[in-house]
Protein backbone atom coordinates (compact mmCIF):
# COMPACT_ATOMS: atom_id res chain seq x y z
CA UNK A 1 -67.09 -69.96 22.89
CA UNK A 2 -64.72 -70.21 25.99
CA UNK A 3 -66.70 -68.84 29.06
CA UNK A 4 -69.69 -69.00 27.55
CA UNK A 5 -72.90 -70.33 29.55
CA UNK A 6 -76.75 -70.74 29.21
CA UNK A 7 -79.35 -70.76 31.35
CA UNK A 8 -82.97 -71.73 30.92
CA UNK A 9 -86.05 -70.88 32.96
CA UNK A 10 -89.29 -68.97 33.01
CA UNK A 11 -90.53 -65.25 33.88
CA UNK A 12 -92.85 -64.80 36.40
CA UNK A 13 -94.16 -61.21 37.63
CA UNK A 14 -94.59 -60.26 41.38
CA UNK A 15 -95.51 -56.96 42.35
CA UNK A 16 -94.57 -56.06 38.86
CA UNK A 17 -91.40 -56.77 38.87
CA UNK A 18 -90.34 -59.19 36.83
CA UNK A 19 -88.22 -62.65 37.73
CA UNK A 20 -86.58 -65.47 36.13
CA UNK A 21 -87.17 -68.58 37.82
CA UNK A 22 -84.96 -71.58 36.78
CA UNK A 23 -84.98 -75.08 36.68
CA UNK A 24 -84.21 -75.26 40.64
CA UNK A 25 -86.90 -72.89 41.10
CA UNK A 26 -84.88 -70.23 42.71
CA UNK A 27 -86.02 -66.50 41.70
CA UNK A 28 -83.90 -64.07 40.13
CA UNK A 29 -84.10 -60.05 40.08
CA UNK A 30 -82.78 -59.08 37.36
CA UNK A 31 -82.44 -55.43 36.49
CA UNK A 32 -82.26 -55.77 32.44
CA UNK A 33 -85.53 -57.52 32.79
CA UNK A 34 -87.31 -54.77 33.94
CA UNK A 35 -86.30 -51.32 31.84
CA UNK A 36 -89.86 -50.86 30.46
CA UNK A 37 -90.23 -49.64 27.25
CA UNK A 38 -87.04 -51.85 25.59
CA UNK A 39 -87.80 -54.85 23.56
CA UNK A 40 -86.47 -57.13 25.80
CA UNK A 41 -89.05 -55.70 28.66
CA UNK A 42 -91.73 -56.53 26.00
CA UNK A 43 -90.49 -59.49 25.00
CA UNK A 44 -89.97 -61.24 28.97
CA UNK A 45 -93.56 -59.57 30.04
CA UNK A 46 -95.23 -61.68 26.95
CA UNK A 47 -93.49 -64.42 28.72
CA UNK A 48 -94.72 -64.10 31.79
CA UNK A 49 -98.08 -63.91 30.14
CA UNK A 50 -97.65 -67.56 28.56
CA UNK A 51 -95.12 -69.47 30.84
CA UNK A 52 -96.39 -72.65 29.37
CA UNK A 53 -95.62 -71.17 25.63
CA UNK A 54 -92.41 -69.61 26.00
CA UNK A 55 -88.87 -70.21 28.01
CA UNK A 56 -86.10 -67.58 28.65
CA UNK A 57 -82.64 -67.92 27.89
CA UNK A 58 -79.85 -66.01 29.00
CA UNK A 59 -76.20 -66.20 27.92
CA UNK A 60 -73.61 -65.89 30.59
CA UNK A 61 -70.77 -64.65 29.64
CA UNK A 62 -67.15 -64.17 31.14
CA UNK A 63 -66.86 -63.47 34.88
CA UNK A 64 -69.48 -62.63 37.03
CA UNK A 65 -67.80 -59.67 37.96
CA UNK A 66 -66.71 -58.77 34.65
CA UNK A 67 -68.85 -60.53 32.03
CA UNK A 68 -72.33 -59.76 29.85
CA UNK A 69 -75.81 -61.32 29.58
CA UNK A 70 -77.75 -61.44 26.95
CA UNK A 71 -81.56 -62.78 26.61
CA UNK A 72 -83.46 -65.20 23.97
CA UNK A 73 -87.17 -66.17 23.89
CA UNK A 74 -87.93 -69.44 22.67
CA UNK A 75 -90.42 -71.89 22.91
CA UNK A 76 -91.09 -73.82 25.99
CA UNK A 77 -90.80 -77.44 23.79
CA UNK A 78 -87.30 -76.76 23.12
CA UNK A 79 -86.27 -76.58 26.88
CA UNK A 80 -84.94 -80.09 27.14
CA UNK A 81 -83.30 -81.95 30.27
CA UNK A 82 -80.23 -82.04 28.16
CA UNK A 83 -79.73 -78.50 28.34
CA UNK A 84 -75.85 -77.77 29.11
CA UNK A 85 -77.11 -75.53 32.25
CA UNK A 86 -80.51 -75.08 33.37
CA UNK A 87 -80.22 -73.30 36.56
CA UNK A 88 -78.04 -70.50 38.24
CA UNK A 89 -77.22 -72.94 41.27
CA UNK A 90 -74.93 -75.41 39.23
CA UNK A 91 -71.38 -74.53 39.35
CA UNK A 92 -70.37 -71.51 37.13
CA UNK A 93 -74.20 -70.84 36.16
CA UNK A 94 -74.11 -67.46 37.58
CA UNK A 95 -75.85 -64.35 38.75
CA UNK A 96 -76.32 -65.63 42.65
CA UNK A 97 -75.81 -61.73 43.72
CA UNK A 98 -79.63 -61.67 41.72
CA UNK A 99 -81.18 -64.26 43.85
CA UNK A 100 -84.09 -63.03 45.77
CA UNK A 101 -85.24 -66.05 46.96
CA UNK A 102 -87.25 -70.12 46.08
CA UNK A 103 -90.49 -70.15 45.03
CA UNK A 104 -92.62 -71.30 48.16
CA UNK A 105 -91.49 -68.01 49.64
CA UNK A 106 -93.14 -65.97 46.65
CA UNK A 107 -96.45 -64.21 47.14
CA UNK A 108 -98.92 -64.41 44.61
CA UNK A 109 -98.44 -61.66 41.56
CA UNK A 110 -99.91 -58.14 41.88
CA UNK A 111 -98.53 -56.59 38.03
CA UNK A 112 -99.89 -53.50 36.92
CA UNK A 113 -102.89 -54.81 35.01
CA UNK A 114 -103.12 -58.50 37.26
CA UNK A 115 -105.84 -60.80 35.93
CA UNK A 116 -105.56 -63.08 38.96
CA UNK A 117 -105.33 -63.02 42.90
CA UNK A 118 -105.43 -65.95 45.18
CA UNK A 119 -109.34 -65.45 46.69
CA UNK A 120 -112.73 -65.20 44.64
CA UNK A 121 -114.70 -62.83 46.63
CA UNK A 122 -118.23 -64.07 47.85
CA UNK A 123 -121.18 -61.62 47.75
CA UNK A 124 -121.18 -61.92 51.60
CA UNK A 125 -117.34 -61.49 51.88
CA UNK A 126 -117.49 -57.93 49.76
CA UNK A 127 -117.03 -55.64 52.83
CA UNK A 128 -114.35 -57.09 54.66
CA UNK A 129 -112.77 -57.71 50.95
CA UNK A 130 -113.57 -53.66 50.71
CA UNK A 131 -111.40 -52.69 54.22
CA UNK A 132 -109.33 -55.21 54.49
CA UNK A 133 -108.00 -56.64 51.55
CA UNK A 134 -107.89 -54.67 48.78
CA UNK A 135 -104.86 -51.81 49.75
CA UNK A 136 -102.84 -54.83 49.80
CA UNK A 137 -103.81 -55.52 45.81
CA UNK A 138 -103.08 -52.27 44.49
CA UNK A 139 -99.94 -52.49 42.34
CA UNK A 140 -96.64 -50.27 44.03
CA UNK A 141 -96.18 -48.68 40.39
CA UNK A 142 -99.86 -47.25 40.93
CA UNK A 143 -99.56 -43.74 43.01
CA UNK A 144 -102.98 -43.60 44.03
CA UNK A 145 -104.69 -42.31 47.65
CA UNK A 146 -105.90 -45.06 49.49
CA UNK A 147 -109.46 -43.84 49.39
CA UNK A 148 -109.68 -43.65 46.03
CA UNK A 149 -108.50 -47.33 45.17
CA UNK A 150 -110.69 -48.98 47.66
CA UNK A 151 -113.92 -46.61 47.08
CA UNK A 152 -112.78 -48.00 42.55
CA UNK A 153 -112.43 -51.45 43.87
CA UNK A 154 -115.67 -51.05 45.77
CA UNK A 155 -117.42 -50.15 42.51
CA UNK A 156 -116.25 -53.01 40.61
CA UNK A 157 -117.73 -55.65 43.20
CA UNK A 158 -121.21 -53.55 43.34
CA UNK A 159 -121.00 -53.13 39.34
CA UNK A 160 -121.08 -49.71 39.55
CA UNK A 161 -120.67 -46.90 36.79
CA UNK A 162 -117.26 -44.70 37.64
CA UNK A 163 -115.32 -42.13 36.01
CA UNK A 164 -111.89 -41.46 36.30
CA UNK A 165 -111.14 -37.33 35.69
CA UNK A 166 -107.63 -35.81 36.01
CA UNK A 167 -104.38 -34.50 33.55
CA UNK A 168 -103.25 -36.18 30.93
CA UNK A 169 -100.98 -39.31 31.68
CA UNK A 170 -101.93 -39.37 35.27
CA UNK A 171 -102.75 -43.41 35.54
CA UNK A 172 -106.42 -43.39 35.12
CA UNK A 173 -106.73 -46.32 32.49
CA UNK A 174 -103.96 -47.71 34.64
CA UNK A 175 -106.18 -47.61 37.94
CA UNK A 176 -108.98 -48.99 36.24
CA UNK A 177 -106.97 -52.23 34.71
CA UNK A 178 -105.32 -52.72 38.19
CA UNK A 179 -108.92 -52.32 40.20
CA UNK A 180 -110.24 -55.31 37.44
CA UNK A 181 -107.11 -57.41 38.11
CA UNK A 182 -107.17 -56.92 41.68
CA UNK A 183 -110.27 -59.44 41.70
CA UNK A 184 -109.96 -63.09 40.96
CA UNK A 185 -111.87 -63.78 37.90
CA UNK A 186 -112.59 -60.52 36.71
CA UNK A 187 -111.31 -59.63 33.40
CA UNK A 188 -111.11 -56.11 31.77
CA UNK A 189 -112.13 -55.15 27.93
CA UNK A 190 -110.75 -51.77 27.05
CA UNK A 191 -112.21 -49.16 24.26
CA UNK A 192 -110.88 -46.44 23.10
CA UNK A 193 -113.88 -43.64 22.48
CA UNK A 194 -112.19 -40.95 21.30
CA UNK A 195 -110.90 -43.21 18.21
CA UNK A 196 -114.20 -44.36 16.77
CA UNK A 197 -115.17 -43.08 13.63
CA UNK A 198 -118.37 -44.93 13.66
CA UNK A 199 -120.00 -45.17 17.13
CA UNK A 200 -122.63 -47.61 16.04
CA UNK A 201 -120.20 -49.83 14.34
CA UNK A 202 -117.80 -49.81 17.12
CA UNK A 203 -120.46 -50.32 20.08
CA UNK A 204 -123.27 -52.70 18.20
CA UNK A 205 -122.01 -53.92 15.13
CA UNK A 206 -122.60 -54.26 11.33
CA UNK A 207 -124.13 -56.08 8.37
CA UNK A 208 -121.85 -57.48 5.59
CA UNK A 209 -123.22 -59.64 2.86
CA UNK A 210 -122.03 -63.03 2.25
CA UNK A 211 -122.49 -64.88 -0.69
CA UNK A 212 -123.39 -68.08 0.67
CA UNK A 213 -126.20 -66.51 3.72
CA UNK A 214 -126.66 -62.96 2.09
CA UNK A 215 -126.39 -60.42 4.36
CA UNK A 216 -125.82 -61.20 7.92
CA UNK A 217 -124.83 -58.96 11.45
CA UNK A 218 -121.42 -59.05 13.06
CA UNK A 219 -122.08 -58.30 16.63
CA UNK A 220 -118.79 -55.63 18.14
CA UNK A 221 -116.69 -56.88 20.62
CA UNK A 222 -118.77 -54.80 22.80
CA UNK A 223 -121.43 -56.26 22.87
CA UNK A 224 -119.54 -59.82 23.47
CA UNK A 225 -118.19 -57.78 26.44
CA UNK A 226 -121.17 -56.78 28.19
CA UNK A 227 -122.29 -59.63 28.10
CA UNK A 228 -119.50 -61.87 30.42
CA UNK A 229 -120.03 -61.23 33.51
CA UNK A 230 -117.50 -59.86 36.14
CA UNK A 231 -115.84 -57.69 33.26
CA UNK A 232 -114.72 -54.08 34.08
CA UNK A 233 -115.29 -52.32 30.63
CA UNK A 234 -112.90 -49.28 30.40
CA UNK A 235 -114.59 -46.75 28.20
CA UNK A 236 -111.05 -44.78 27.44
CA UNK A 237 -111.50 -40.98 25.95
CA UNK A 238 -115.20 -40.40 26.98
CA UNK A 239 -115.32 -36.80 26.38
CA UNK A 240 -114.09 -37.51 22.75
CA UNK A 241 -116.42 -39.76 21.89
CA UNK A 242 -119.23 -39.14 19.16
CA UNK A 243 -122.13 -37.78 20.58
CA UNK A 244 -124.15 -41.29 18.94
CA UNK A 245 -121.95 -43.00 21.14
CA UNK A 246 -123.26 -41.34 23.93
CA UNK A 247 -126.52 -41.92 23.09
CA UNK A 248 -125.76 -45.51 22.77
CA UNK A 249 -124.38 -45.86 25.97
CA UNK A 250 -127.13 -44.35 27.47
CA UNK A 251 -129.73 -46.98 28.18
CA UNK A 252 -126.32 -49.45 29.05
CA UNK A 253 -124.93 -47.03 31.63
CA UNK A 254 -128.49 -46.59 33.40
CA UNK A 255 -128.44 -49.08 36.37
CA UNK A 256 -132.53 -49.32 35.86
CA UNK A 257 -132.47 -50.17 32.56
CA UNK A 258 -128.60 -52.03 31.61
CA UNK A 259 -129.46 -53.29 28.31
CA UNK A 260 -128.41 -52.50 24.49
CA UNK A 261 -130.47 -52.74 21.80
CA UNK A 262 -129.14 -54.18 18.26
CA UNK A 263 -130.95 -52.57 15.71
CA UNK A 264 -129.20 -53.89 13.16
CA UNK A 265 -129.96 -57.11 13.68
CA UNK A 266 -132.58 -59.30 12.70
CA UNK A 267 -135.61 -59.04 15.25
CA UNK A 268 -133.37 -56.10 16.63
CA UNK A 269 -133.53 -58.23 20.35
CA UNK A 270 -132.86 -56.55 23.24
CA UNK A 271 -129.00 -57.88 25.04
CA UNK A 272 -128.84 -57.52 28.74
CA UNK A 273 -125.66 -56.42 30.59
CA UNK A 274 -124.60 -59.31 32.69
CA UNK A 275 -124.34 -59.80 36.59
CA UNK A 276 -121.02 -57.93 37.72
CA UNK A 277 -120.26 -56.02 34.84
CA UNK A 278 -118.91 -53.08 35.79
CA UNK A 279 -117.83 -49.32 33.54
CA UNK A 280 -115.22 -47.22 34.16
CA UNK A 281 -114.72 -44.27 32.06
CA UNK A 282 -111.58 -42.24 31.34
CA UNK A 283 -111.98 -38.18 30.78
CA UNK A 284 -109.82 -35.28 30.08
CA UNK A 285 -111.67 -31.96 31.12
CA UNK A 286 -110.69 -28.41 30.68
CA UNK A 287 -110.07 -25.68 28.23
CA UNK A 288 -106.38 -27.16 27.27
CA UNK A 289 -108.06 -30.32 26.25
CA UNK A 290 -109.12 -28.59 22.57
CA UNK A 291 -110.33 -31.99 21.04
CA UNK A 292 -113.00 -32.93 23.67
CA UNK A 293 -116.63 -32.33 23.75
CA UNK A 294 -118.71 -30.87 26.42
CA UNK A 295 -119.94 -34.21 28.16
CA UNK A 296 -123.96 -34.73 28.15
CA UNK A 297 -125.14 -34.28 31.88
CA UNK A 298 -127.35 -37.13 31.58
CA UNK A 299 -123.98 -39.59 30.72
CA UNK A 300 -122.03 -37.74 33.64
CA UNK A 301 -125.37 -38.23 35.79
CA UNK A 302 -124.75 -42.14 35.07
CA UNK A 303 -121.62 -42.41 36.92
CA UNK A 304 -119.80 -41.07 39.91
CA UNK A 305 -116.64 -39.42 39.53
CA UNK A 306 -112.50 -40.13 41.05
CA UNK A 307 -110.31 -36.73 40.61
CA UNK A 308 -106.80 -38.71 39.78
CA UNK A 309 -104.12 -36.99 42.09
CA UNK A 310 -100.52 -35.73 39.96
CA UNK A 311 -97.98 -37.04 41.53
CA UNK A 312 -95.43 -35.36 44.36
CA UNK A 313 -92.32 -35.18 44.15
CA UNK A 314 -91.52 -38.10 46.02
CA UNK A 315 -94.01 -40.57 44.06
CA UNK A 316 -92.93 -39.69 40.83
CA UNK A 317 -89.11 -39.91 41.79
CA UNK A 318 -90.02 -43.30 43.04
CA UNK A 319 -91.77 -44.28 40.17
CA UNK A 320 -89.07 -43.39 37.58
CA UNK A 321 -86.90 -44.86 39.71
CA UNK A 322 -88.53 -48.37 39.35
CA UNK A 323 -88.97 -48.16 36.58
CA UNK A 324 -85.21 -47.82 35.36
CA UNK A 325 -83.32 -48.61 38.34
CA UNK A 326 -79.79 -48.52 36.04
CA UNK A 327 -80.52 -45.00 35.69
CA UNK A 328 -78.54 -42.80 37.86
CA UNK A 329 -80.69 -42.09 41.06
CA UNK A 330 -79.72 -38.01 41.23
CA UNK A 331 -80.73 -37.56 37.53
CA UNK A 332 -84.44 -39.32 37.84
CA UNK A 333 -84.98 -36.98 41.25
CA UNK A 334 -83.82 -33.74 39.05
CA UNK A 335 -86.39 -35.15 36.38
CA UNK A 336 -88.89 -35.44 39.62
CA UNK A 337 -87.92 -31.99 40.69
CA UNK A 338 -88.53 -30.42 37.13
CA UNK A 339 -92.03 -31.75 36.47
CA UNK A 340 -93.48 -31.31 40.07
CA UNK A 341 -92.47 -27.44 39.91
CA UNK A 342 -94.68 -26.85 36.28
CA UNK A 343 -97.44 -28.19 38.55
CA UNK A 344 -96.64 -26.23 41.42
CA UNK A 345 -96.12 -23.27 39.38
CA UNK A 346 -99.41 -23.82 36.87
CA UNK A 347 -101.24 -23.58 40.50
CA UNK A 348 -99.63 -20.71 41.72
CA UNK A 349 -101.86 -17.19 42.01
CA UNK A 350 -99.54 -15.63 39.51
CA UNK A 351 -98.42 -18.66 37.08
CA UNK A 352 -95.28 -18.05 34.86
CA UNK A 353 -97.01 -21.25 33.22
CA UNK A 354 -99.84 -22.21 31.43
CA UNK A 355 -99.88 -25.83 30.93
CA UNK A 356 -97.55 -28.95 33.32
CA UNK A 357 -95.22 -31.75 32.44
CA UNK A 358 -97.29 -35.19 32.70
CA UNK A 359 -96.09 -38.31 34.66
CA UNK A 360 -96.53 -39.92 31.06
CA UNK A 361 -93.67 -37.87 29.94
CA UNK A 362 -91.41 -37.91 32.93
CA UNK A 363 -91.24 -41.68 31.99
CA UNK A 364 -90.43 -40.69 28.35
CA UNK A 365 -88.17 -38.12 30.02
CA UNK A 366 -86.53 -41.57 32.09
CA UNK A 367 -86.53 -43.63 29.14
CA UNK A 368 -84.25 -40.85 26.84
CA UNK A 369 -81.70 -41.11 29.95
CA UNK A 370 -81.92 -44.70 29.88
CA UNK A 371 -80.67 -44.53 26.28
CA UNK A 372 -77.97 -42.26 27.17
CA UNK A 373 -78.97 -39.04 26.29
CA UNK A 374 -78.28 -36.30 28.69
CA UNK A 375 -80.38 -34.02 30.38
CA UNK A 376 -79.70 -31.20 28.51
CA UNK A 377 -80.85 -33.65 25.54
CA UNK A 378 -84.12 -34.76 26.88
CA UNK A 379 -85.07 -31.78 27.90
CA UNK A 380 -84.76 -30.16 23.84
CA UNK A 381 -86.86 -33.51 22.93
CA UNK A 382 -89.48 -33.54 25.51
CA UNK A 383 -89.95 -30.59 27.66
CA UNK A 384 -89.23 -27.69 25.86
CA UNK A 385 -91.12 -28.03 22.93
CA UNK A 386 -94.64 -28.32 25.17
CA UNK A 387 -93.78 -24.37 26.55
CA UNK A 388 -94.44 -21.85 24.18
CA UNK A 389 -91.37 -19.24 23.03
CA UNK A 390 -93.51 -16.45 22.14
CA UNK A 391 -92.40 -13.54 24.69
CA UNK A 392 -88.96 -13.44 24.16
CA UNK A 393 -86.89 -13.60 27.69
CA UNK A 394 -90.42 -13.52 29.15
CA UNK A 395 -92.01 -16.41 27.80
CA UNK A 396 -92.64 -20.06 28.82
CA UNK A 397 -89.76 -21.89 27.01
CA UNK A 398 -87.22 -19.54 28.85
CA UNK A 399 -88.25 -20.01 31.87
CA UNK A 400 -88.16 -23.44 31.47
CA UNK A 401 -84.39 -23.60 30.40
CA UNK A 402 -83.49 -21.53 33.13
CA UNK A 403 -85.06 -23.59 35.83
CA UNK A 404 -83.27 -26.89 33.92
CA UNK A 405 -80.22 -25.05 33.37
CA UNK A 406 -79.98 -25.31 37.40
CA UNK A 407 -79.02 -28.83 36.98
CA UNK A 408 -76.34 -28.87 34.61
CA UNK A 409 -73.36 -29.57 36.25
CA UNK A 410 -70.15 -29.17 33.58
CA UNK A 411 -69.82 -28.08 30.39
CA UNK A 412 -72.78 -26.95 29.46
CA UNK A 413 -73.42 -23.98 31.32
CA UNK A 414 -74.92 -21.60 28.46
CA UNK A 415 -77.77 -23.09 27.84
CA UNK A 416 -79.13 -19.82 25.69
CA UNK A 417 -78.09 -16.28 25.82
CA UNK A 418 -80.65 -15.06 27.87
CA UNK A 419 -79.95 -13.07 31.18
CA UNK A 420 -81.44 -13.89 34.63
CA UNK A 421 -84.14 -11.40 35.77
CA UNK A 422 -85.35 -10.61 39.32
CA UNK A 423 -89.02 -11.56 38.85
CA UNK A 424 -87.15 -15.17 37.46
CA UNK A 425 -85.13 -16.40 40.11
CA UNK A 426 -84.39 -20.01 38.46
């Protein structure tokens, strides 16, 4: 096709942003690459994950100024020297108004769950590592204090036991992948708690019987886990968890005793947890949380605890903003402005509120705009129905719409038919 192009290269990811990097080795920013939660997003992070697996190409078509991209994946063998275009720097390859730069001048990658920095950290080397180093690691899509992400890192080089407590969607499973990634040559194994059915199954294993060797023990993945060392093990949903599981855990968790026994086994032996392993449990506490359990005080005696921070309004309006930079900047602060009042407000002495939006779905919230839906849309799909409407003009959902309905600009004024009162100024 006339004015058609292609381009071939790899993704690479640097301070989570995502790049391709051609031929030439010149870095590219661009923005299609980087609206999470499309296929393409998922498609050129998996990319990044392999880059000797799988090559990106991209379609350049029409005028700079005027023309359309579009993406393939496709294995790295088929990437051959005879390639019609292979980098942006040939004439008419493109997209120079994306460069950001070659690749000597690239630091190395800090992603949202990294699994590699440039310096293995000697026992002796842990402290200045602590003070000096480790702000620098912590990815910019992570809104965390300062403290708090080096006192986490901290307790991944001492293999200590941590637990990460705040709202729903707040970034604790995030922190804790980030704090393991942070380190070069830690890796992270993640389990879900609250989804296990059968703790002992999940956490040791079971026996199956073969035909050819009778009946023979499958260890868990867990216990493969505890095992490597230098492995932050995220145990997600703690305070849904089985009680057995917590009994389980118990004897693992204790820093006297760090071992699991495998009673299912033959000999039922005794496995040690291994040098640097390191657990970092996710909880949701409070009375809104109806699907949790009461956690044991000797499991919460096993660990010490971070309180996750919600966002302000200028983190979160960064964050969105990040994360889907095509998005039009004064919508993704009136999204900001929205969810950081149902926080305010569920804090206030007299709360019109009983419950706030989550950072989780302000990005859901983001996405829906990204997709062209309006605001007026996304808030029917994804705010409204988390307020009850019991109460008529004085309940939840109401005030809700009315405090929206102060960002609709044209057109679509009458939200409901539902008069302003004085104790409801929005």
């Amino acid at each position: 096709m006339k004015n058609q192009r292609f381009v071939f290269g790899t993704i690479v990811e640097v301070d989570g942003v995502l790049l391709f990097r051609d031929s030439n080795g010149s870095l590219f920013n661009i923005p299609q690459l980087n609206e999470r939660g499309t296929s393409l997003y998922n498609r050129a992070r998996g990319a990044a994950k392999n880059p000797t697996k799988f090559a990106f190409k991209i379609r350049v078509r029409g005028s700079l100024s005027a023309g359309s991209l579009a993406f393939g994946r496709l294995p790295i063998s088929k990437v051959t020297d005879n390639s019609p275009v292979t980098n942006f720097n040939k004439p008419n390859g493109g997209l120079e108004q994306y460069r950001v730069g070659k690749v000597e001048a690239v630091t190395t990658p800090v992603v949202e769950a990294p699994t590699t920095t440039s310096t293995v950290v000697a026992p002796e080397n842990v402290i200045g590592f602590i003070h000096s180093q480790a702000a620098g690691l912590k990815p910019k899509m992570l809104f965390m204090n300062e403290l708090k992400w080096k006192y986490l890192v901290r307790n991944v080089l001492r293999g200590k036991n941590i637990m990460m407590t705040g709202p729903a969607g707040c970034g604790k499973t995030m922190a804790a992948k980030a704090a393991a990634g942070a380190i070069d040559g830690y890796s992270t194994f993640i389990i879900n708690l609250g989804a296990t059915q059968d703790p002992r199954s999940t956490l040791i294993g079971n026996t199956q019987f073969e035909a050819s060797k009778g009946t023979v023990f499958n260890q868990s993945p867990f216990v493969k886990a505890i095992q490597t060392p230098n492995t932050v093990i995220v145990l997600d949903e703690i305070t849904r968890a089985h009680p057995e599981a917590w009994n389980i855990l118990m004897t693992v968790l204790d820093p006297g005793q760090r071992y699991l026994r495998l009673d299912e086994a033959a000999d039922s032996p005794t496995i040690k947890v291994a040098e640097g392993v390191s657990f970092v449990a996710s909880a949701n506490m409070g009375n809104e949380y109806t699907a949790t359990r009461l956690l044991d005080r000797a499991i919460l005696d096993r660990f010490t605890v971070i309180e996750m921070d919600t966002l302000t309004y200028d983190e979160e309006s960064s964050l969105l903003k990040m994360m889907y930079p095509s998005v039009s900047t004064q919508l993704l602060n009136e999204v900001a402005e929205i969810t950081t009042m149902t926080r305010r407000e569920v804090k206030g002495d007299q709360p019109k509120l009983t419950n706030s939006i989550s950072t989780r779905t302000a990005v859901e919230i983001g996405s829906l705009l990204y997709d062209g839906f309006s605001l007026v849309e996304a808030a029917e799909i994804a705010i409204y129905p988390f307020f009850d409407d019991a109460g008529g003009a004085q309940s939840e959902r109401v005030f809700m719409k009315q405090f929206v309905q102060k960002f609709i600009k044209t057109g679509e004024e009458n939200l409901f038919n539902t008069e302003m009162s004085e104790e409801n100024p929005f």
